[in-house]
Protein backbone atom coordinates (compact mmCIF):
# COMPACT_ATOMS: atom_id res chain seq x y z
CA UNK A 1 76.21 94.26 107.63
CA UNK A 2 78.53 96.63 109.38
CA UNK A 3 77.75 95.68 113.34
CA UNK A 4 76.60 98.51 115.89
CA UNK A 5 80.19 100.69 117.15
CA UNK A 6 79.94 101.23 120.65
CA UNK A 7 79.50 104.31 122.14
CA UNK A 8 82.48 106.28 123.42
CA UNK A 9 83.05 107.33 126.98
CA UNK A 10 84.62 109.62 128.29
CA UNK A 11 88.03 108.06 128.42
CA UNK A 12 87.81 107.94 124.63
CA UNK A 13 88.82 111.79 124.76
CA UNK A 14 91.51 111.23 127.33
CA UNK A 15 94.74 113.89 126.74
CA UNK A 16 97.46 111.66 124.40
CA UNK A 17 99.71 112.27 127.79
CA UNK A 18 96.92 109.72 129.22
CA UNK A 19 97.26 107.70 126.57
CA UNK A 20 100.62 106.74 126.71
CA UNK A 21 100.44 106.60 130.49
CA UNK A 22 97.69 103.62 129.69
CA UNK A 23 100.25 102.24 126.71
CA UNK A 24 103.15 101.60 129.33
CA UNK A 25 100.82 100.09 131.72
CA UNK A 26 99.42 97.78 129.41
CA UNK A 27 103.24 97.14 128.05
CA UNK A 28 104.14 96.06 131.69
CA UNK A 29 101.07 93.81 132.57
CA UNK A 30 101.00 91.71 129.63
CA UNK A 31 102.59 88.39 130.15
CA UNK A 32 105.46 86.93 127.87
CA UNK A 33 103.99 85.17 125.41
CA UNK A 34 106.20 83.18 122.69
CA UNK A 35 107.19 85.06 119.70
CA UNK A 36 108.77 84.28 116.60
CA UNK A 37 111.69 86.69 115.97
CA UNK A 38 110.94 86.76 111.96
CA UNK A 39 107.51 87.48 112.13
CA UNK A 40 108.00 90.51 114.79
CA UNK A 41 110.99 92.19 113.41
CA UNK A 42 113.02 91.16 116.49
CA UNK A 43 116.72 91.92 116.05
CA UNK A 44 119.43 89.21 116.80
CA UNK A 45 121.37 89.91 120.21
CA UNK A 46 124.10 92.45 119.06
CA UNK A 47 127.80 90.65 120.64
CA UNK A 48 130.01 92.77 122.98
CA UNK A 49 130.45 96.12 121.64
CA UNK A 50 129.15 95.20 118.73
CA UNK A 51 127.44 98.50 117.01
CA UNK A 52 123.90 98.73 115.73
CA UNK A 53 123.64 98.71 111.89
CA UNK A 54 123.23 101.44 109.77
CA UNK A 55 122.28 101.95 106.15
CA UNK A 56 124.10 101.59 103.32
CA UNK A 57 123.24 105.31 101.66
CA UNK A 58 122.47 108.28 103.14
CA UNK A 59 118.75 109.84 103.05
CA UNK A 60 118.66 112.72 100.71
CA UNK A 61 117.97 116.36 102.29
CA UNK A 62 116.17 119.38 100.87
CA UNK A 63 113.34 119.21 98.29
CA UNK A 64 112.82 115.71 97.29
CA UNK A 65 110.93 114.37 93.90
CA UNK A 66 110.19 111.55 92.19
CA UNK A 67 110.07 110.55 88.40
CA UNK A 68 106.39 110.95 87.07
CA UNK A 69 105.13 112.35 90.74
CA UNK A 70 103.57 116.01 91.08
CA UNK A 71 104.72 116.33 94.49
CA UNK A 72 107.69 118.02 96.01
CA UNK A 73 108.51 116.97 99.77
CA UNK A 74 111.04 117.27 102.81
CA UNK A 75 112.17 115.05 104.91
CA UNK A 76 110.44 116.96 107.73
CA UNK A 77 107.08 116.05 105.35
CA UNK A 78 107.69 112.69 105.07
CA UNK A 79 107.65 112.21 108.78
CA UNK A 80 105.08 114.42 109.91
CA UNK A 81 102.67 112.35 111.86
CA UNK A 82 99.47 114.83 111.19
CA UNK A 83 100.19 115.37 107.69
CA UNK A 84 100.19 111.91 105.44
CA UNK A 85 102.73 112.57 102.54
CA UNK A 86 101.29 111.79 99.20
CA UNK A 87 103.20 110.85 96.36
CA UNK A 88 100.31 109.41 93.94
CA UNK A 89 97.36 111.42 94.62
CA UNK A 90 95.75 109.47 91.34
CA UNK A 91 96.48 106.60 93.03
CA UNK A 92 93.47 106.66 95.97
CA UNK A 93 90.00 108.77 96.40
CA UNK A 94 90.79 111.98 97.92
CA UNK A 95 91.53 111.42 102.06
CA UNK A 96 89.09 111.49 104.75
CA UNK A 97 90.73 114.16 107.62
CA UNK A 98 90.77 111.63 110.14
CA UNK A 99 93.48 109.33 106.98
CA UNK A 100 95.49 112.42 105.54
CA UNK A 101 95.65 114.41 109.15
CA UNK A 102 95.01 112.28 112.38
CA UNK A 103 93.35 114.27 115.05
CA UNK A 104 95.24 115.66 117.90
CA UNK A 105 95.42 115.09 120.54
CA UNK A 106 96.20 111.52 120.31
CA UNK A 107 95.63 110.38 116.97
CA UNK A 108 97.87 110.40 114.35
CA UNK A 109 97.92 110.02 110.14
CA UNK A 110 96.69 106.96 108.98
CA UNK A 111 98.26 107.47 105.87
CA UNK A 112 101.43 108.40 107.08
CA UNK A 113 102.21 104.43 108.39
CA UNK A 114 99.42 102.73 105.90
CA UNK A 115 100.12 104.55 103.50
CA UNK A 116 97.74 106.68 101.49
CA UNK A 117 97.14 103.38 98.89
CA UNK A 118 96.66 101.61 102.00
CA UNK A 119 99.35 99.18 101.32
CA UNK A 120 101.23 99.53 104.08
CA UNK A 121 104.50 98.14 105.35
CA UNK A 122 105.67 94.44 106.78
CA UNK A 123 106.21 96.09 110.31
CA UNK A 124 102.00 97.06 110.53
CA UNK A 125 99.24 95.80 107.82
CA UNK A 126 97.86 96.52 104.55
CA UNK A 127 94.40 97.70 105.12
CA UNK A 128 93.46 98.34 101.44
CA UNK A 129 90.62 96.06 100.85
CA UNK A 130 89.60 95.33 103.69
CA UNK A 131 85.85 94.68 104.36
CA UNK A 132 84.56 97.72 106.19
CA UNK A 133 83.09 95.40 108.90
CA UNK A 134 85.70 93.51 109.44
CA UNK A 135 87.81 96.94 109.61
CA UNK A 136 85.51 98.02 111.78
CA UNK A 137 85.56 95.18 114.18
CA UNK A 138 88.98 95.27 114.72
CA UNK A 139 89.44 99.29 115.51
CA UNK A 140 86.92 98.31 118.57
CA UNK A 141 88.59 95.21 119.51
CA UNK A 142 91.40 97.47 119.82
CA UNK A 143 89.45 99.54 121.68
CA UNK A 144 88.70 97.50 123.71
CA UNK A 145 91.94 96.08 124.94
CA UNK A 146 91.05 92.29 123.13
CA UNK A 147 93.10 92.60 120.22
CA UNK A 148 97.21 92.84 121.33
CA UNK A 149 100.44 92.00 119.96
CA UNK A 150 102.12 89.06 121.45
CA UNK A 151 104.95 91.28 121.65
CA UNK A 152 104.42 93.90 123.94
CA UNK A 153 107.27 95.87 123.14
CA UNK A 154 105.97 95.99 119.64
CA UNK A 155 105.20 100.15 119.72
CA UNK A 156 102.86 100.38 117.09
CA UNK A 157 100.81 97.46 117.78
CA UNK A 158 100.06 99.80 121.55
CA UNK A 159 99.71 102.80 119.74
CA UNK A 160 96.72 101.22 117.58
CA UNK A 161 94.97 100.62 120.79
CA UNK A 162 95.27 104.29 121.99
CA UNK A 163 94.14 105.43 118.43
CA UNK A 164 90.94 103.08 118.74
CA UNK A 165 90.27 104.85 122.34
CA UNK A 166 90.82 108.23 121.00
CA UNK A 167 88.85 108.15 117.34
CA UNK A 168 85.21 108.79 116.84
CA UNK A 169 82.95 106.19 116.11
CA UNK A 170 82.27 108.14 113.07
CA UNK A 171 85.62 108.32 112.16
CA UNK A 172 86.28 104.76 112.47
CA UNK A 173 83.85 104.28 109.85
CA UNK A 174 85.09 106.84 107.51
CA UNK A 175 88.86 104.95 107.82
CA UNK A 176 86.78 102.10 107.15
CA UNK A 177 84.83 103.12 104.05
CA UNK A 178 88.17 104.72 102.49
CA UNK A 179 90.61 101.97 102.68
CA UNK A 180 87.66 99.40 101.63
CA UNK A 181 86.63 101.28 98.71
CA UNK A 182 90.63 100.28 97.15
CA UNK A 183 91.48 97.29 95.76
CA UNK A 184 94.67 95.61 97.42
CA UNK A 185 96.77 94.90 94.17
CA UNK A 186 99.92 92.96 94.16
CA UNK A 187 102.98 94.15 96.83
CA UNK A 188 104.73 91.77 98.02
CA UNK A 189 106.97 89.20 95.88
CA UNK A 190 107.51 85.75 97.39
CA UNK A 191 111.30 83.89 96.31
CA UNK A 192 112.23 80.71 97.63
CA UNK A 193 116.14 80.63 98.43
CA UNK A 194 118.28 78.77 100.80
CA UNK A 195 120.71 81.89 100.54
CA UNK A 196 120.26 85.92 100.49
CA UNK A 197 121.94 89.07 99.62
CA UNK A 198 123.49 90.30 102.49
CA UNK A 199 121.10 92.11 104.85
CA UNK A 200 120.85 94.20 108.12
CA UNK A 201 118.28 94.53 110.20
CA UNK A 202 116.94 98.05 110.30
CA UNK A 203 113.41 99.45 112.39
CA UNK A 204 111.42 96.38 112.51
CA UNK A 205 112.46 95.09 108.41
CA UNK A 206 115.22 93.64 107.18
CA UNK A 207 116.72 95.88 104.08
CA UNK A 208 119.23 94.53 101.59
CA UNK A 209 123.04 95.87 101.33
CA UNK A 210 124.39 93.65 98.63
CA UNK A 211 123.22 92.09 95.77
CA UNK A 212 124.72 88.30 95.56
CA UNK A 213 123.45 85.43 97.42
CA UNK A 214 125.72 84.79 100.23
CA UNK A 215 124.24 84.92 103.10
CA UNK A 216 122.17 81.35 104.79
CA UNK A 217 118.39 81.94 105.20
CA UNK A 218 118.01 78.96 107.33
CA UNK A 219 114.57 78.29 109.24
CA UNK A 220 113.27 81.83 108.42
CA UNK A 221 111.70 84.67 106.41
CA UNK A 222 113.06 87.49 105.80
CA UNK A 223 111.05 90.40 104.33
CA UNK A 224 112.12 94.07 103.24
CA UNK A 225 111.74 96.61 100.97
CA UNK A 226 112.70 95.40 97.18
CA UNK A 227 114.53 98.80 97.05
CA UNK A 228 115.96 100.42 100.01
CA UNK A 229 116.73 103.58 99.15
CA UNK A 230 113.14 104.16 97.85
CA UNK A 231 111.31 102.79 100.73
CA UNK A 232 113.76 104.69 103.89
CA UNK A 233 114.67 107.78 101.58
CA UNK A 234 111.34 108.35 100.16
CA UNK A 235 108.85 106.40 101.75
CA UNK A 236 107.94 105.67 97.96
CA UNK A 237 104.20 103.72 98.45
CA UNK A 238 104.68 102.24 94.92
CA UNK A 239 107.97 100.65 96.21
CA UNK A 240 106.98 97.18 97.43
CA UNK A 241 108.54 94.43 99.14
CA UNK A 242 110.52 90.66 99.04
CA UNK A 243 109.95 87.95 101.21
CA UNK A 244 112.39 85.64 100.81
CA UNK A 245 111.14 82.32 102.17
CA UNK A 246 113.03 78.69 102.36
CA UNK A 247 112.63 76.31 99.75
CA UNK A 248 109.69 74.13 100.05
CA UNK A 249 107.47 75.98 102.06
CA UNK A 250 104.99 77.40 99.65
CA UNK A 251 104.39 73.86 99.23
CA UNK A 252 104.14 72.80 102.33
CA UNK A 253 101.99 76.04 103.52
CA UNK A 254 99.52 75.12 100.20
CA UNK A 255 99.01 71.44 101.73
CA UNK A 256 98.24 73.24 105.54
CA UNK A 257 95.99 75.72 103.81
CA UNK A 258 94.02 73.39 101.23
CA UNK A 259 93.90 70.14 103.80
CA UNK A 260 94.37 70.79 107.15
CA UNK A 261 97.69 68.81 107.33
CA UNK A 262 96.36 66.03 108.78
CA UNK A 263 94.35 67.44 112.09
CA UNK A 264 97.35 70.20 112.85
CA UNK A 265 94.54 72.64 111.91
CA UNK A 266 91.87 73.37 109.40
CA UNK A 267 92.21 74.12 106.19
CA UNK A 268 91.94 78.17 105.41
CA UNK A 269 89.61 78.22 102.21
CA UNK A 270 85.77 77.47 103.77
CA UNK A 271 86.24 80.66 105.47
CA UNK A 272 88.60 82.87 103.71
CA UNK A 273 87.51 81.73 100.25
CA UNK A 274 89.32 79.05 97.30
CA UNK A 275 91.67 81.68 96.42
CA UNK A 276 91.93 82.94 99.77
CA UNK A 277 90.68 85.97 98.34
CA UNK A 278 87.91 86.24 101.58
CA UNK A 279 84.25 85.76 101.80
CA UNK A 280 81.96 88.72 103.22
CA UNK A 281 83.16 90.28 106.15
CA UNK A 282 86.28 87.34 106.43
CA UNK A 283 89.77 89.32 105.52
CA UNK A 284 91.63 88.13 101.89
CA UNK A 285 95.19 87.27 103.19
CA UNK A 286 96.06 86.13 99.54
CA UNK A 287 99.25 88.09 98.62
CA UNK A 288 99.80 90.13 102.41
CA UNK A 289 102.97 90.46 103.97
CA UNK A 290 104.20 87.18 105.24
CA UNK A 291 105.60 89.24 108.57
CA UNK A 292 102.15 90.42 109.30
CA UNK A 293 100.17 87.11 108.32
CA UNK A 294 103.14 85.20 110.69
CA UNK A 295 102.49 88.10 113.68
CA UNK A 296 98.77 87.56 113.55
CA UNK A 297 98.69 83.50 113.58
CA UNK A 298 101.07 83.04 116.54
CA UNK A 299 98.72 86.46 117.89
CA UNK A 300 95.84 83.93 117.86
CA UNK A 301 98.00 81.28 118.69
CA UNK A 302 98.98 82.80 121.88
CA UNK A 303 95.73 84.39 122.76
CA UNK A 304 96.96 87.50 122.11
CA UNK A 305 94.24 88.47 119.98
CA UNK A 306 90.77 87.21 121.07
CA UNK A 307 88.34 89.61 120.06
CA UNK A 308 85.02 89.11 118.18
CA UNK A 309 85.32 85.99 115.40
CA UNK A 310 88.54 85.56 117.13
CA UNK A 311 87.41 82.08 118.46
CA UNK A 312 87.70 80.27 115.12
CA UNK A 313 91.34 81.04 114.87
CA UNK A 314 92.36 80.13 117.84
CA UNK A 315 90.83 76.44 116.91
CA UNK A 316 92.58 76.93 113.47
CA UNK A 317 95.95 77.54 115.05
CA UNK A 318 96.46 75.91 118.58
CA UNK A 319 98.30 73.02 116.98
CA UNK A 320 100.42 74.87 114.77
CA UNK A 321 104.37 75.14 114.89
CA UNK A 322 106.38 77.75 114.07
CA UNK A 323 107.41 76.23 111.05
CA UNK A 324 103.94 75.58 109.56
CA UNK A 325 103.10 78.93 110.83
CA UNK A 326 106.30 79.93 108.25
CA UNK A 327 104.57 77.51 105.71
CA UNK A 328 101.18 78.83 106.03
CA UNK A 329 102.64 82.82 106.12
CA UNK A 330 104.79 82.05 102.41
CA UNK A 331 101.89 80.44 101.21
CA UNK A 332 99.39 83.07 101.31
CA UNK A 333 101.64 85.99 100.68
CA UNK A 334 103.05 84.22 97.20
CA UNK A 335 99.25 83.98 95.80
CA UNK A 336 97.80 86.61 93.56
CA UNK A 337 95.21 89.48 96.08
């Protein structure tokens, strides 16, 4: 049963100036909570005059197409924030205003960082499939202020929270009905290697720029786009992404998730389902993006997030390390949604 919204007040329609103002204060009052670099899209520490990376290809210009697509876009229409660029329009129901266009002031696309498909991208969440009260229940605990990123300089995470102030209760139920009426279908591939293709990171991923194994993945994931050039120069939503993941931790995730590991936590199926496919108005995380299901465990972890039904995961992952937090993350992404 989808639970009562709250009303708005009047701060709700707040001038998106207002809302940043409120994003920076937040940013400087929360207190530094651990992170794990993976999991947030934290770059390493560049060395002395060392030079940020930069892609391997440059984005095409002009009137951009793709084989079997209907649409012809820009790059000014692939960024436009009140305007969600649609590749696949066979691919979802048609777009509620508040997904294709935002609502100024202060609210932007939901399809233009979820996508459309509502797949999404490591750096924020897939919301396709998601029950409409649980979707629901998380817009107000961003409202709210109770759901956070333990990073605070983690930009999108704030700007969810100012979207949640700004949008209508009624159109946090449309979002809602729209992404939950789509099936989340597989995205992400899961490969176990104790080396990768050479890699750079690049705004919040890490993207590929060679093709042999050479690099060491050590203690780690490491999760991009599967093809570069579609993801940055097209924004492509049926381009999906590779975790790679170090040997023998689906296994070890499975035995956290199934058993508990031996009091370190619970195990994940009595709530989120055998399959961890989810049960009522508990979220699937079978086959999500190992960055995202990594953020949100050390987010209850750390107390970042402790909104409504947020007191069950806190239980579930006080004990946790990072590394079964890695385990648990590979795990669930590498099963079947």
């Amino acid at each position: 049963m989808t639970p009562t919204l709250r009303l708005r007040t009047a701060a709700a329609a707040v001038a998106a100036i207002a809302l940043v103002a409120a994003g920076t204060a937040a940013l400087l009052a929360q207190p530094e909570l651990h992170l794990i670099p993976w999991a947030y899209g934290i770059p390493p520490v560049l060395a002395p005059g060392q030079k940020p990376a930069e892609l391997p290809f440059q984005r095409p210009e002009g009137e951009l197409t793709l084989p079997g697509s209907p649409a012809k876009l820009t790059r000014a229409a692939l960024t436009d924030m009140t305007n969600a660029a649609d590749w696949w329009p066979e691919d979802h129901p048609p777009m509620p205003p508040i997904v294709k266009n935002g609502r100024k002031p202060g609210v932007s696309a939901c399809g233009v960082c979820h996508y459309p498909n509502g797949k999404g991208k490591p750096d924020n969440s897939a919301v396709a499939g998601l029950p409409e009260a649980y979707f629901i229940q998380q817009m107000l605990d961003y409202r709210d202020g109770t759901r956070k990123s333990a990073n605070p300089k983690k930009g999108n995470a704030v700007q969810m929270g100012q979207f949640a102030k700004a949008m209508t209760d009624d159109e946090i139920r449309e979002a809602a009905r729209y992404f939950g009426s789509m099936k989340y279908t597989p995205w992400v591939k899961v490969i176990e290697a104790a080396k990768v293709p050479a890699h750079i990171y690049f705004g919040q991923l890490w993207v590929k720029v060679g093709t042999e194994s050479t690099e060491a993945l050590g203690n780690q994931i490491l999760e991009g786009p599967e093809d570069t050039a579609r993801f940055e120069g097209y924004r492509d939503p049926r381009s999906g992404f590779v975790a790679y993941v170090p040997p023998g931790s689906i296994k070890k995730g499975r035995e956290l998730a199934t058993t508990g590991g031996k009091g370190r936590t619970v195990a994940c199926t009595p709530c989120h389902g055998a399959d961890l496919r989810g049960i009522g108005p508990v979220p699937a995380i079978a086959g999500r993006s190992t960055s995202y299901l990594g953020r949100q465990l050390n987010d209850f972890r750390t107390g970042a997030r402790h909104g409504a039904w947020s007191g069950l995961m806190k239980a579930a992952t006080e004990k946790l390390t990072d590394e079964d937090i890695l385990a648990l993350s590979a795990y669930a992404a590498s099963l079947a949604p």
